[in-house]
PDB file of N, CA and C in Angstrom:
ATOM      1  N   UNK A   1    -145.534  87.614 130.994  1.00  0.00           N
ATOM      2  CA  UNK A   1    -145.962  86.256 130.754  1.00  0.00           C
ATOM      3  C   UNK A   1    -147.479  86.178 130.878  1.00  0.00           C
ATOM      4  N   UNK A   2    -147.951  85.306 130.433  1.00  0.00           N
ATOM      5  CA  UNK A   2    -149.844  85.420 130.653  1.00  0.00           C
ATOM      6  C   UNK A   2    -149.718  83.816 131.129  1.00  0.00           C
ATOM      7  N   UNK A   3    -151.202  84.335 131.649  1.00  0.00           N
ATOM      8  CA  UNK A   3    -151.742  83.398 132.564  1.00  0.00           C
ATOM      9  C   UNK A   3    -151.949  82.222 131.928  1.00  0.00           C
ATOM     10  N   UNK A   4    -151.559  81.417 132.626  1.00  0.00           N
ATOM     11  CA  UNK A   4    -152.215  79.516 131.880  1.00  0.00           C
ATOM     12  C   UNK A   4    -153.301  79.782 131.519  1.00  0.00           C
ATOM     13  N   UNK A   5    -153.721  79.583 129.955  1.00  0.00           N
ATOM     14  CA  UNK A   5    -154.890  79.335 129.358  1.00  0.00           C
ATOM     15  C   UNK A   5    -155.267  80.425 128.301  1.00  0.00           C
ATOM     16  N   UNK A   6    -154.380  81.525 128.783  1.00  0.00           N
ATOM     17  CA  UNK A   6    -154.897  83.185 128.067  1.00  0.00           C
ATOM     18  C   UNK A   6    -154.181  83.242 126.783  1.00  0.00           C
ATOM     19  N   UNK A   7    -154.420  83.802 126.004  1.00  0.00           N
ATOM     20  CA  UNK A   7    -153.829  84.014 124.816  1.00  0.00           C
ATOM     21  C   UNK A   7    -153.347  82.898 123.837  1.00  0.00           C
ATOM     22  N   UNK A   8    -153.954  81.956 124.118  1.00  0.00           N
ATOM     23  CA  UNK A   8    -154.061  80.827 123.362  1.00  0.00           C
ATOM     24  C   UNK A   8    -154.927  81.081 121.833  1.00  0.00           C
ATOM     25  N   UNK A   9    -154.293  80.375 121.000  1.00  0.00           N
ATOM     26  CA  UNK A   9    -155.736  80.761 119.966  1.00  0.00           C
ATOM     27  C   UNK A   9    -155.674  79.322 119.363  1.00  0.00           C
ATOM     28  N   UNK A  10    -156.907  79.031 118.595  1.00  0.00           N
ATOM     29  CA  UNK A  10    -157.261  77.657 118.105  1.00  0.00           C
ATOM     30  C   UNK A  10    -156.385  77.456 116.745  1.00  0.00           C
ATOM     31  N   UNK A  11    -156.405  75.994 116.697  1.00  0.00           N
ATOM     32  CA  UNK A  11    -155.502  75.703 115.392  1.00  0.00           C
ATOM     33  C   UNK A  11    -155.848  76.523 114.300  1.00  0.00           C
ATOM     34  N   UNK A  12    -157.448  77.016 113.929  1.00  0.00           N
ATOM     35  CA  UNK A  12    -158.070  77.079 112.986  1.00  0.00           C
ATOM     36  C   UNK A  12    -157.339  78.546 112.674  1.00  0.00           C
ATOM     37  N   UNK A  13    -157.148  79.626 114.008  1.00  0.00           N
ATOM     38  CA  UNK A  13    -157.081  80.533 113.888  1.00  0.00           C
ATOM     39  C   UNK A  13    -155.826  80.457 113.477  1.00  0.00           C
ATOM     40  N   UNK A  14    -154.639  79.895 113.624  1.00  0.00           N
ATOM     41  CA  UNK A  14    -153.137  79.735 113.713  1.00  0.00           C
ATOM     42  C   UNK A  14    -153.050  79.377 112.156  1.00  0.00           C
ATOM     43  N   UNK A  15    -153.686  78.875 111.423  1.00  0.00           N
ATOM     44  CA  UNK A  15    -153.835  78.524 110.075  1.00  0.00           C
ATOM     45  C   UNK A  15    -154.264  79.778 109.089  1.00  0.00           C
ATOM     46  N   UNK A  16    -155.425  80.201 109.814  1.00  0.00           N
ATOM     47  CA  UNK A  16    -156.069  81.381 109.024  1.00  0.00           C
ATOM     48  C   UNK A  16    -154.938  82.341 109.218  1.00  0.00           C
ATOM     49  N   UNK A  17    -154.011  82.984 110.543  1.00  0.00           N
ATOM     50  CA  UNK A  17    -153.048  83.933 110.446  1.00  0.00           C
ATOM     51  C   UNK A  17    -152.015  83.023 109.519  1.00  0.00           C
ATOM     52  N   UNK A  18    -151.635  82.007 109.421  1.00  0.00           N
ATOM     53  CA  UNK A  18    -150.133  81.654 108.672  1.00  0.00           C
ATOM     54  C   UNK A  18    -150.675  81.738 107.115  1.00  0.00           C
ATOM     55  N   UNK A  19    -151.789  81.540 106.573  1.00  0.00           N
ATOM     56  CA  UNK A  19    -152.734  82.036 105.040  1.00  0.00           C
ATOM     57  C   UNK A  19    -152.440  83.461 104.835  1.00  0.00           C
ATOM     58  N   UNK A  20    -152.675  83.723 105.843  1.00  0.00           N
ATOM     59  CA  UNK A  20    -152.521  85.595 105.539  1.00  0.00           C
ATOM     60  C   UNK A  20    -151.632  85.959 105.984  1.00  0.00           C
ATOM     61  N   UNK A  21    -150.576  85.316 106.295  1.00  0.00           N
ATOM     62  CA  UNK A  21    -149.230  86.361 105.912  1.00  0.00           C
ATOM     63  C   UNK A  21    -148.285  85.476 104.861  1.00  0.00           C
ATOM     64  N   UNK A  22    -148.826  84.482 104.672  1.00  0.00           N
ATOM     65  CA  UNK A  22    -148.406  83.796 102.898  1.00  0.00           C
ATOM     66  C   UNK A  22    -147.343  82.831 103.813  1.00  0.00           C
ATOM     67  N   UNK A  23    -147.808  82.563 105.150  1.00  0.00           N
ATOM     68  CA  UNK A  23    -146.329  81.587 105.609  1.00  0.00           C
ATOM     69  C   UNK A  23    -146.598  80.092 105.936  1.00  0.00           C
ATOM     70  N   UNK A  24    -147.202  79.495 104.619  1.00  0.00           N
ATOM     71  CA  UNK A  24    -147.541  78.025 104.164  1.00  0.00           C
ATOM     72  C   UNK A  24    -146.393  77.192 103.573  1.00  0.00           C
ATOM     73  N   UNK A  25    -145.023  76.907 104.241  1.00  0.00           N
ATOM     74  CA  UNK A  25    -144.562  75.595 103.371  1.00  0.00           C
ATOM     75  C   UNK A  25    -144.771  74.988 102.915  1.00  0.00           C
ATOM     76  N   UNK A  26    -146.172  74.050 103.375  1.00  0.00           N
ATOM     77  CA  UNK A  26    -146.194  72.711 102.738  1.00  0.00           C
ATOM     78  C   UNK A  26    -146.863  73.032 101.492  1.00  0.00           C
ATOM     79  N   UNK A  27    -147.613  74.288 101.170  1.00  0.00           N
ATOM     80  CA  UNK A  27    -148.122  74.386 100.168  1.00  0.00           C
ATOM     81  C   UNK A  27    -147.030  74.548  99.097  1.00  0.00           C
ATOM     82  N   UNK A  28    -146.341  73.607  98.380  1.00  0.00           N
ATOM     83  CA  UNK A  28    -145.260  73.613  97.063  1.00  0.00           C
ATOM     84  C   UNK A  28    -145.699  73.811  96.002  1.00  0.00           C
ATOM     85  N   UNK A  29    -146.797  74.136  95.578  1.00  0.00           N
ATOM     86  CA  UNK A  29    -147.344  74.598  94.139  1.00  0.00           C
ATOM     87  C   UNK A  29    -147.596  73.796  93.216  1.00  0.00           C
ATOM     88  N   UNK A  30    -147.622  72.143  93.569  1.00  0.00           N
ATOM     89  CA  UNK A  30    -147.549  71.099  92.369  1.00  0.00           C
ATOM     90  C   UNK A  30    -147.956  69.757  93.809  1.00  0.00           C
ATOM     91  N   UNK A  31    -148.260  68.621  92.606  1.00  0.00           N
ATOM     92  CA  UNK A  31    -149.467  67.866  93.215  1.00  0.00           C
ATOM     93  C   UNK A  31    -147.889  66.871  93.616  1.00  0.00           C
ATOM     94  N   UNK A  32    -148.930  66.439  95.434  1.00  0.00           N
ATOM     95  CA  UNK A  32    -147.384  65.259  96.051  1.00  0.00           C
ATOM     96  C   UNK A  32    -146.912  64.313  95.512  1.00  0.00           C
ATOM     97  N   UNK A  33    -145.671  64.061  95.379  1.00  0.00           N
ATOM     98  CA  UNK A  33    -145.539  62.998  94.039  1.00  0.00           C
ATOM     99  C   UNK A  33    -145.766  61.509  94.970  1.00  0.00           C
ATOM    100  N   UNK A  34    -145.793  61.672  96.050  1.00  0.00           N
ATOM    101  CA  UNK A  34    -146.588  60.213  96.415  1.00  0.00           C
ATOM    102  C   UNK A  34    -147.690  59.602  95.589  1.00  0.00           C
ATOM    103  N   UNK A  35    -148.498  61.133  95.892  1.00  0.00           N
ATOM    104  CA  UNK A  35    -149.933  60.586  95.229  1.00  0.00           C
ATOM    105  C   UNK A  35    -149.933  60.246  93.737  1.00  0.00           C
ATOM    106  N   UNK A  36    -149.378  61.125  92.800  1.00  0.00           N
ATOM    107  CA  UNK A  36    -149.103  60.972  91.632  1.00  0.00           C
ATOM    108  C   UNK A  36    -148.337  59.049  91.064  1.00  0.00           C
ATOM    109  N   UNK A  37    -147.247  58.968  92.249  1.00  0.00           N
ATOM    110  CA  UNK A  37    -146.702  58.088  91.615  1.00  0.00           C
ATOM    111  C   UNK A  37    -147.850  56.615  92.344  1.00  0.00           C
ATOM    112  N   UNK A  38    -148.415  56.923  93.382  1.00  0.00           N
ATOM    113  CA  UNK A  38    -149.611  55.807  93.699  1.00  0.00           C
ATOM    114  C   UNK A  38    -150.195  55.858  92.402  1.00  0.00           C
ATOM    115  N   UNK A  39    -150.905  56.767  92.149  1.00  0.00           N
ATOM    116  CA  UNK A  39    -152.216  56.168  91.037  1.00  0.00           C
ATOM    117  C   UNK A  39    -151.874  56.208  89.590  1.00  0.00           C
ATOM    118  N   UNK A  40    -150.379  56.257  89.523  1.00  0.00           N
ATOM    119  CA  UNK A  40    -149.806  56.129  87.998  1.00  0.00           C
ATOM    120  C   UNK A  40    -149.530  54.416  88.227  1.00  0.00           C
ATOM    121  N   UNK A  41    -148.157  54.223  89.184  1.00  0.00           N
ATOM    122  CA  UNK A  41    -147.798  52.768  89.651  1.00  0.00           C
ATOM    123  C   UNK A  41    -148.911  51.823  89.657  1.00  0.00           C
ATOM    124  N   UNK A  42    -150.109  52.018  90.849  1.00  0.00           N
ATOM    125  CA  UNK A  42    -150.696  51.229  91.007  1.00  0.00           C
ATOM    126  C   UNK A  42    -152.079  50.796  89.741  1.00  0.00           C
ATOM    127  N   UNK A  43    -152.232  51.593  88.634  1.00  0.00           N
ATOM    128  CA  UNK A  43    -152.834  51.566  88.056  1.00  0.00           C
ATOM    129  C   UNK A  43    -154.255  52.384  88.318  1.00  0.00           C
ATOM    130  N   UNK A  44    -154.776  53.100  89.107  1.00  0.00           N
ATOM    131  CA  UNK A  44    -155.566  53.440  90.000  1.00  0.00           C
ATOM    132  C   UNK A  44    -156.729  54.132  88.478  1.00  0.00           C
ATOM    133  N   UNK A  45    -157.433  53.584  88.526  1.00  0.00           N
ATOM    134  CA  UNK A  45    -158.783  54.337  87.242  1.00  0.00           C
ATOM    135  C   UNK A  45    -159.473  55.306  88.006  1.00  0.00           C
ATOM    136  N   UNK A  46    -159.482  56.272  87.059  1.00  0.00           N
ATOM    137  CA  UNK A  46    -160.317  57.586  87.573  1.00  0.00           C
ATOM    138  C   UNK A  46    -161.863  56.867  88.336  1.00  0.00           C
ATOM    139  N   UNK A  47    -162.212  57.492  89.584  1.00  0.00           N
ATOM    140  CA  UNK A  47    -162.883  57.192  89.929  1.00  0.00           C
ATOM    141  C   UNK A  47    -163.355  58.281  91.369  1.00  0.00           C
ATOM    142  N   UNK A  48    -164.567  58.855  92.209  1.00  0.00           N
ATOM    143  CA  UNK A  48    -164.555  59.474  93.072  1.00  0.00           C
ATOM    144  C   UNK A  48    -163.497  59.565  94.323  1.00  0.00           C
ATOM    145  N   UNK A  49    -163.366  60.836  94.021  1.00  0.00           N
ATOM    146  CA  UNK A  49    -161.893  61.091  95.503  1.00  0.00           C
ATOM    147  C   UNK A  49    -162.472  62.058  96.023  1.00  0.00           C
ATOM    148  N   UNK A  50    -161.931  61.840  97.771  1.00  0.00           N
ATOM    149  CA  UNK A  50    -162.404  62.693  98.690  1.00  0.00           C
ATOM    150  C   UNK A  50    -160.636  62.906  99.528  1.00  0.00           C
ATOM    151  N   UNK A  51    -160.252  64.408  98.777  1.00  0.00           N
ATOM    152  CA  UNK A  51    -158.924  65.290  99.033  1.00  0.00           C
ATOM    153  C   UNK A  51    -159.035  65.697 100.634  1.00  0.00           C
ATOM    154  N   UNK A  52    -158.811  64.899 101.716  1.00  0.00           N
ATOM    155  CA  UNK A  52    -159.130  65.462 102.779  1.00  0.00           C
ATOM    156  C   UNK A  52    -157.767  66.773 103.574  1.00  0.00           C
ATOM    157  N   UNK A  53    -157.705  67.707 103.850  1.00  0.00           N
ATOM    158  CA  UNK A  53    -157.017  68.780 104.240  1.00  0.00           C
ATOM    159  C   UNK A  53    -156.369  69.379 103.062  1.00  0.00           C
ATOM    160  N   UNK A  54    -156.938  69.319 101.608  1.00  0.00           N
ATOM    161  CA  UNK A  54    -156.922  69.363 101.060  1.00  0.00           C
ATOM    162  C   UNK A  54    -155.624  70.812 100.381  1.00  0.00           C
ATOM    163  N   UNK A  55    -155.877  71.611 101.559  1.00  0.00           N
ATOM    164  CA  UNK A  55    -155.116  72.986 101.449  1.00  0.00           C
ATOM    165  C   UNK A  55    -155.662  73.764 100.665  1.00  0.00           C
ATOM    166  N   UNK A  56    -154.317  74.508  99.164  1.00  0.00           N
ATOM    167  CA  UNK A  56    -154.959  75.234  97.998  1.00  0.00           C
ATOM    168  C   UNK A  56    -155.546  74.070  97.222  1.00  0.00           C
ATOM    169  N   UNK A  57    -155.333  72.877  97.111  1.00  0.00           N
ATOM    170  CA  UNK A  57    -155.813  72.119  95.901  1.00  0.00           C
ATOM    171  C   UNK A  57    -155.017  71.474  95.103  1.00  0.00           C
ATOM    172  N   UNK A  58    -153.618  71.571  95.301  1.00  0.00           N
ATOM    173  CA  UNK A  58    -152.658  71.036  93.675  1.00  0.00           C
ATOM    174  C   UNK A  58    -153.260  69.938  94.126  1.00  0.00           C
ATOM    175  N   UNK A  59    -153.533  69.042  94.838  1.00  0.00           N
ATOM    176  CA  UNK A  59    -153.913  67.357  94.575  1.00  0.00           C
ATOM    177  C   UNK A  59    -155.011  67.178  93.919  1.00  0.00           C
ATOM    178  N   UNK A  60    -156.568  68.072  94.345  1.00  0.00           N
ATOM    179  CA  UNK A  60    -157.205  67.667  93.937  1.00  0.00           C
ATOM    180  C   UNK A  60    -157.264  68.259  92.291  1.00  0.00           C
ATOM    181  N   UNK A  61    -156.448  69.168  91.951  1.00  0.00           N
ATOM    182  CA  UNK A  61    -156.510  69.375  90.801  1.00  0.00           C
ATOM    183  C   UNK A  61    -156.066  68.793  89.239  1.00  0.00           C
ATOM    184  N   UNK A  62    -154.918  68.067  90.226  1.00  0.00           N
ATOM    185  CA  UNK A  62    -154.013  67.150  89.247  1.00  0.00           C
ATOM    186  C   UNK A  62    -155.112  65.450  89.249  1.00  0.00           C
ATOM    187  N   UNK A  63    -155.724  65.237  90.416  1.00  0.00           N
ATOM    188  CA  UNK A  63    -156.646  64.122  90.294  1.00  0.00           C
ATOM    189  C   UNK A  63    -157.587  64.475  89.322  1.00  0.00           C
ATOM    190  N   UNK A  64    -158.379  65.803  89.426  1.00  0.00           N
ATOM    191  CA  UNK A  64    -159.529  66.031  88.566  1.00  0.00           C
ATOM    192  C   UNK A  64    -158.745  66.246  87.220  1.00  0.00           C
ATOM    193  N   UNK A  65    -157.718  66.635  86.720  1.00  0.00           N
ATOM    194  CA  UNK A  65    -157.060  66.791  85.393  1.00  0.00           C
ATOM    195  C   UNK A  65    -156.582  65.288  84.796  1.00  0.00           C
ATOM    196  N   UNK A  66    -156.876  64.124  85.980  1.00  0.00           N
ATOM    197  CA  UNK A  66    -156.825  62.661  85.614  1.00  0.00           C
ATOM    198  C   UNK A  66    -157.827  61.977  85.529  1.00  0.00           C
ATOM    199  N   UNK A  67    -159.223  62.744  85.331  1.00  0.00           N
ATOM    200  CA  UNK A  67    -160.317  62.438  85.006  1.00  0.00           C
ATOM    201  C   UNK A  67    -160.992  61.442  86.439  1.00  0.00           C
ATOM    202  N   UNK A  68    -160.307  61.833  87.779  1.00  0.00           N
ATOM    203  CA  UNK A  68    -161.052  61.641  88.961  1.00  0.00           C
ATOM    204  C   UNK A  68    -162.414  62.690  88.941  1.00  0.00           C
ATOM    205  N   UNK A  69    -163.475  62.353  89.864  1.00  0.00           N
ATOM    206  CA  UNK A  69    -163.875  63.386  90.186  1.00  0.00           C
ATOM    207  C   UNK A  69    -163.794  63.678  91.809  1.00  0.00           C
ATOM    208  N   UNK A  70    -163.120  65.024  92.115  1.00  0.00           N
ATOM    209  CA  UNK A  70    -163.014  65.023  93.185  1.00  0.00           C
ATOM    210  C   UNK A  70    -163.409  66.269  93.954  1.00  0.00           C
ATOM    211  N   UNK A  71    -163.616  65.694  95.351  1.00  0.00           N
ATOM    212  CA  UNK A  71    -164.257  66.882  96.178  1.00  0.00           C
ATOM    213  C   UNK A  71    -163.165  67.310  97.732  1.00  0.00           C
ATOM    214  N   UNK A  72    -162.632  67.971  97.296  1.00  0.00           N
ATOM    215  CA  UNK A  72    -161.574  68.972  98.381  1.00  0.00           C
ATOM    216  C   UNK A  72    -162.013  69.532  99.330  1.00  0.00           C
ATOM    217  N   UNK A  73    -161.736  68.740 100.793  1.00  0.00           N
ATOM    218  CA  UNK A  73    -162.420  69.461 102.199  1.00  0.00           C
ATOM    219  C   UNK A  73    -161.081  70.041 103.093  1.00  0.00           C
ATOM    220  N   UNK A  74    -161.335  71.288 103.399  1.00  0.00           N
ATOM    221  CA  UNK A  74    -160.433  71.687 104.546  1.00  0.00           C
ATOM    222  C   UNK A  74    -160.864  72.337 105.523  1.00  0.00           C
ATOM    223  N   UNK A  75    -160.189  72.604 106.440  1.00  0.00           N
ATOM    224  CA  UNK A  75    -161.294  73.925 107.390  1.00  0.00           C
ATOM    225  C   UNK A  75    -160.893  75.304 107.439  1.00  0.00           C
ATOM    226  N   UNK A  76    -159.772  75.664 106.575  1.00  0.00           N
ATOM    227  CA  UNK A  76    -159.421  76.528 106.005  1.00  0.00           C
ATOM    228  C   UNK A  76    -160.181  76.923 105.034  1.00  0.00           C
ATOM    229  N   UNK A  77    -160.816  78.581 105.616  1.00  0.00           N
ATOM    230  CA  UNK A  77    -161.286  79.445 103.924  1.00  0.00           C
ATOM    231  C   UNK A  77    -160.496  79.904 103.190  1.00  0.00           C
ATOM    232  N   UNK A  78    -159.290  80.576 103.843  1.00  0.00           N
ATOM    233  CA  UNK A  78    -158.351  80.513 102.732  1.00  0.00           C
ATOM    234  C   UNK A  78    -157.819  79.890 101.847  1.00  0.00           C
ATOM    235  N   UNK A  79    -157.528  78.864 102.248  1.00  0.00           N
ATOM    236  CA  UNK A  79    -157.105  77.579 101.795  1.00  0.00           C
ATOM    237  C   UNK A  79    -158.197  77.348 100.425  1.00  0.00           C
ATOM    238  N   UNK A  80    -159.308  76.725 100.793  1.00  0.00           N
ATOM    239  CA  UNK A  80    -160.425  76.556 100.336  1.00  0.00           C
ATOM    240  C   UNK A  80    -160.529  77.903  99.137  1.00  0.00           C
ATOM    241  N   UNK A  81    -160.791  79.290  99.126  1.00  0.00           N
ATOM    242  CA  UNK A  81    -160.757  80.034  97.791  1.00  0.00           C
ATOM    243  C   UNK A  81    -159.366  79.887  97.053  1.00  0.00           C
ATOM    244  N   UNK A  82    -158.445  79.919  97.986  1.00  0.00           N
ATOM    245  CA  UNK A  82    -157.314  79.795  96.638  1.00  0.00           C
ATOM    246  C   UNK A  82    -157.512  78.103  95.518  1.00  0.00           C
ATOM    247  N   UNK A  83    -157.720  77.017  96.669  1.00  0.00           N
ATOM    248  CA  UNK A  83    -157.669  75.746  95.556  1.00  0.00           C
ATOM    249  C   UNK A  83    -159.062  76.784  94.520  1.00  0.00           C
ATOM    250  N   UNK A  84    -159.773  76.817  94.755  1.00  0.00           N
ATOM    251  CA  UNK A  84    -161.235  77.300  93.715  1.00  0.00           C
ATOM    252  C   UNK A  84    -160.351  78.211  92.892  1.00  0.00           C
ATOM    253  N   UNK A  85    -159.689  79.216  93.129  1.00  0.00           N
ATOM    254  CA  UNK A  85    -158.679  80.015  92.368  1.00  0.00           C
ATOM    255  C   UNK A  85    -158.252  78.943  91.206  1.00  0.00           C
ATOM    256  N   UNK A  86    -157.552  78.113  91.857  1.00  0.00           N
ATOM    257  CA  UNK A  86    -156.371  77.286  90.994  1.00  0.00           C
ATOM    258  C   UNK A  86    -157.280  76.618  90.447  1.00  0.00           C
ATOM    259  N   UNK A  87    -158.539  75.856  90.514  1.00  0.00           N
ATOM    260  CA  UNK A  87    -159.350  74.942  89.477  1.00  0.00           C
ATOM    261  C   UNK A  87    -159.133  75.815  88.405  1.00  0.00           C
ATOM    262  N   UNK A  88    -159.979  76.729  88.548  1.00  0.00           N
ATOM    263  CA  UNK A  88    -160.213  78.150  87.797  1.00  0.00           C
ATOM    264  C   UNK A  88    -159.293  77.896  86.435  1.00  0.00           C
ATOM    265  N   UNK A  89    -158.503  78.688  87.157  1.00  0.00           N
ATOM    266  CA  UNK A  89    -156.985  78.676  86.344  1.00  0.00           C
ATOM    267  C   UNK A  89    -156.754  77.511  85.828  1.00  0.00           C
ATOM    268  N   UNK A  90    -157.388  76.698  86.190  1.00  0.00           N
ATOM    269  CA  UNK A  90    -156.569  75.320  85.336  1.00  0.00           C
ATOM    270  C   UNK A  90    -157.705  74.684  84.300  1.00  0.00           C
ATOM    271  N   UNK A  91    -158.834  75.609  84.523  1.00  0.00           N
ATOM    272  CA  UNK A  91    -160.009  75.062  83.870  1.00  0.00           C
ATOM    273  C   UNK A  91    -160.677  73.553  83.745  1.00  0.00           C
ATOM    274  N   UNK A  92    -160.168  73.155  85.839  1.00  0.00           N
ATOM    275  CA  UNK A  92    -160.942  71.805  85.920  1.00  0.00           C
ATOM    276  C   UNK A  92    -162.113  72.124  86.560  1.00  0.00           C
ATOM    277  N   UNK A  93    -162.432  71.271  87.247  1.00  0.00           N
ATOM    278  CA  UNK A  93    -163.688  70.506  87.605  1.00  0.00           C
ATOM    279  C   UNK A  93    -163.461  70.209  89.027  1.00  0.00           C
ATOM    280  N   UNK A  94    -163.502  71.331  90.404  1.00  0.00           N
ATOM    281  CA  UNK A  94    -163.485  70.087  91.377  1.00  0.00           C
ATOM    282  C   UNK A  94    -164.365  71.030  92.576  1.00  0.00           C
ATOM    283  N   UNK A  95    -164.692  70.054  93.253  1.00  0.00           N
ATOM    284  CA  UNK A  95    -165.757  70.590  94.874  1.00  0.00           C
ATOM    285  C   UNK A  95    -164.882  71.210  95.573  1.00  0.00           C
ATOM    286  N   UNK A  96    -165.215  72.102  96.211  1.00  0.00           N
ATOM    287  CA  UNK A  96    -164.123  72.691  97.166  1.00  0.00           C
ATOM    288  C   UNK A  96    -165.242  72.979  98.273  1.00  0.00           C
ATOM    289  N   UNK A  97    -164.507  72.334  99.550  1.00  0.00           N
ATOM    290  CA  UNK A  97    -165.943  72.444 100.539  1.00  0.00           C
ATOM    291  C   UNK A  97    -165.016  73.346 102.517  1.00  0.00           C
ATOM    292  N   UNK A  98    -165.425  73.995 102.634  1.00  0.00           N
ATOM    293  CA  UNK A  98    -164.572  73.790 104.474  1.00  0.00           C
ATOM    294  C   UNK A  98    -165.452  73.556 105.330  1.00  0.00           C
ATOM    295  N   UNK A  99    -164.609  72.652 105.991  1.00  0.00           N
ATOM    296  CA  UNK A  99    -165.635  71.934 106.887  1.00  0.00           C
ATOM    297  C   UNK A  99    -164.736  70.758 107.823  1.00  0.00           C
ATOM    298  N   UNK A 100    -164.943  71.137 109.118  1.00  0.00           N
ATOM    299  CA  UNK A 100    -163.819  70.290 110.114  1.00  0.00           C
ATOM    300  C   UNK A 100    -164.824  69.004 110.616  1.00  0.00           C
ATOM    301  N   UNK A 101    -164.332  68.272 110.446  1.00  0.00           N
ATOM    302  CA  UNK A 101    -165.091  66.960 110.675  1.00  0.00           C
ATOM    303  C   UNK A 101    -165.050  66.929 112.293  1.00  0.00           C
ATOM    304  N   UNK A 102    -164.541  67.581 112.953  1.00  0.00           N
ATOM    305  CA  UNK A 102    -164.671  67.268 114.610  1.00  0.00           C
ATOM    306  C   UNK A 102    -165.976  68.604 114.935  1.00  0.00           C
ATOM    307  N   UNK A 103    -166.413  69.698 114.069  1.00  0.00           N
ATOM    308  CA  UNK A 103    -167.540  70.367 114.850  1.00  0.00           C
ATOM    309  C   UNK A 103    -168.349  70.075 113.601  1.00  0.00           C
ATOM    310  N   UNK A 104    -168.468  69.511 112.714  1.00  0.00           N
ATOM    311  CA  UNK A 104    -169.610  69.598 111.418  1.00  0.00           C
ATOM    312  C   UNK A 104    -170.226  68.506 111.129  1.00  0.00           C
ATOM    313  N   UNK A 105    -171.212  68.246 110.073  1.00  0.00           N
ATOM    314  CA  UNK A 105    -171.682  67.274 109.549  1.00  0.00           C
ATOM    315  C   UNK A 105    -171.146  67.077 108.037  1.00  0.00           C
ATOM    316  N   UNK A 106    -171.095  65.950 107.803  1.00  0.00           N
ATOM    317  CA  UNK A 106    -170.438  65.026 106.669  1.00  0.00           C
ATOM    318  C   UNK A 106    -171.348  64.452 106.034  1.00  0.00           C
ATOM    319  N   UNK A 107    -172.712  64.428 106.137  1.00  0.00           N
ATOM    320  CA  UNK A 107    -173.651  63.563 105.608  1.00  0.00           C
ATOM    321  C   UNK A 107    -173.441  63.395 103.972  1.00  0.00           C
ATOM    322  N   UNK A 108    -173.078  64.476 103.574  1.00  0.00           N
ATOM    323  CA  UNK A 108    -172.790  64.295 101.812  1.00  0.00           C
ATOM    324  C   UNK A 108    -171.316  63.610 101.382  1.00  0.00           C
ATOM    325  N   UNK A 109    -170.470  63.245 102.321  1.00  0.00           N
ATOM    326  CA  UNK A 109    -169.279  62.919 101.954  1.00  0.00           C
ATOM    327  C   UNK A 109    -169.234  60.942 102.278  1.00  0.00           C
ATOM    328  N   UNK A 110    -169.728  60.262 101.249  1.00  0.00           N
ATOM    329  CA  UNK A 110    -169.867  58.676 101.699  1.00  0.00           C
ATOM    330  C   UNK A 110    -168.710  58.255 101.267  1.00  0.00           C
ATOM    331  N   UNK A 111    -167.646  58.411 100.084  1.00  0.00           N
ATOM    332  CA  UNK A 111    -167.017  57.344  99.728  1.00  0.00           C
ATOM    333  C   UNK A 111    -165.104  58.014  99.679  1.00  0.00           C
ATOM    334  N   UNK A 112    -164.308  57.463  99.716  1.00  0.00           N
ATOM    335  CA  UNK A 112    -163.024  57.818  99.913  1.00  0.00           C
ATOM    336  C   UNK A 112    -162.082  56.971  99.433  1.00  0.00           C
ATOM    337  N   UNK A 113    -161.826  56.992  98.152  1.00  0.00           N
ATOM    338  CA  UNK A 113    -161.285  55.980  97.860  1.00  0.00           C
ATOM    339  C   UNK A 113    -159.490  55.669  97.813  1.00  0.00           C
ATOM    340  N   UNK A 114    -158.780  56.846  98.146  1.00  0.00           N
ATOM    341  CA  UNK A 114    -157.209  57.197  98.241  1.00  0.00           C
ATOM    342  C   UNK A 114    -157.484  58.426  99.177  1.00  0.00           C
ATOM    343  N   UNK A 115    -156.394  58.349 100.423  1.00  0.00           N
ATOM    344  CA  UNK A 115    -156.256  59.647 101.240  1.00  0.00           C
ATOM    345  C   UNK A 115    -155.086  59.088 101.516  1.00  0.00           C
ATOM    346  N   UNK A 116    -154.060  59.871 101.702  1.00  0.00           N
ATOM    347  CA  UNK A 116    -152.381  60.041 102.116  1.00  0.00           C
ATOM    348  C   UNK A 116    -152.559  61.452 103.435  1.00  0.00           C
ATOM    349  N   UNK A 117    -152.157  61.056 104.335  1.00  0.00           N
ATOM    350  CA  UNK A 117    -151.948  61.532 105.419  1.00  0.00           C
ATOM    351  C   UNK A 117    -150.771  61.590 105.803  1.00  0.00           C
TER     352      UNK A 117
END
């Protein structure tokens, strides 16, 4: 058994090992149909989005393929090159940034106009 406190590792790290051994559920390969059916339903006009935990990207990719422009933050690098992978491949258009809002600065990120949590 180890000692209270030892062998602990940070979320960040617990993320970066579950990336690299490919053991991501929530990543389903296609954009959440919450979001999809929000900005179809509600009428929502392309306009700046800020994809926060963004993961690989299917959201922000299916937003930027709806003529959003959007910028994808996670604190995952893995995370973060595969969405850049998948723009790629899909031949959109989107920011892909990592960056944890509890140790970083945000100064370039002002406006947010849809986030689903």
């Amino acid at each position: 058994m180890s000692v209270r406190g030892e062998n602990k590792i940070t979320i960040e790290e617990r993320y970066k090992r579950r990336y690299k051994a490919g053991d991501i559920p929530w990543d389903i390969g296609k954009p959440d149909f919450n979001l999809i059916q929000t900005v179809t339903k509600m009428a929502i006009k392309p306009c700046k989005a800020l994809d926060i935990g963004c993961g690989t990207g299917d959201n922000s990719i299916w937003l930027s393929q709806n003529g959003f422009h959007v910028i994808g933050i996670d604190t995952s690098e893995i995370a973060i090159q595969k969405a850049i992978e998948k723009a790629s491949k899909a031949n959109v258009k989107c920011n892909f940034i990592v960056i944890d809002f509890l140790q970083d600065s945000a100064d370039g990120l002002k406006q947010c106009r849809f986030q689903r949590s």
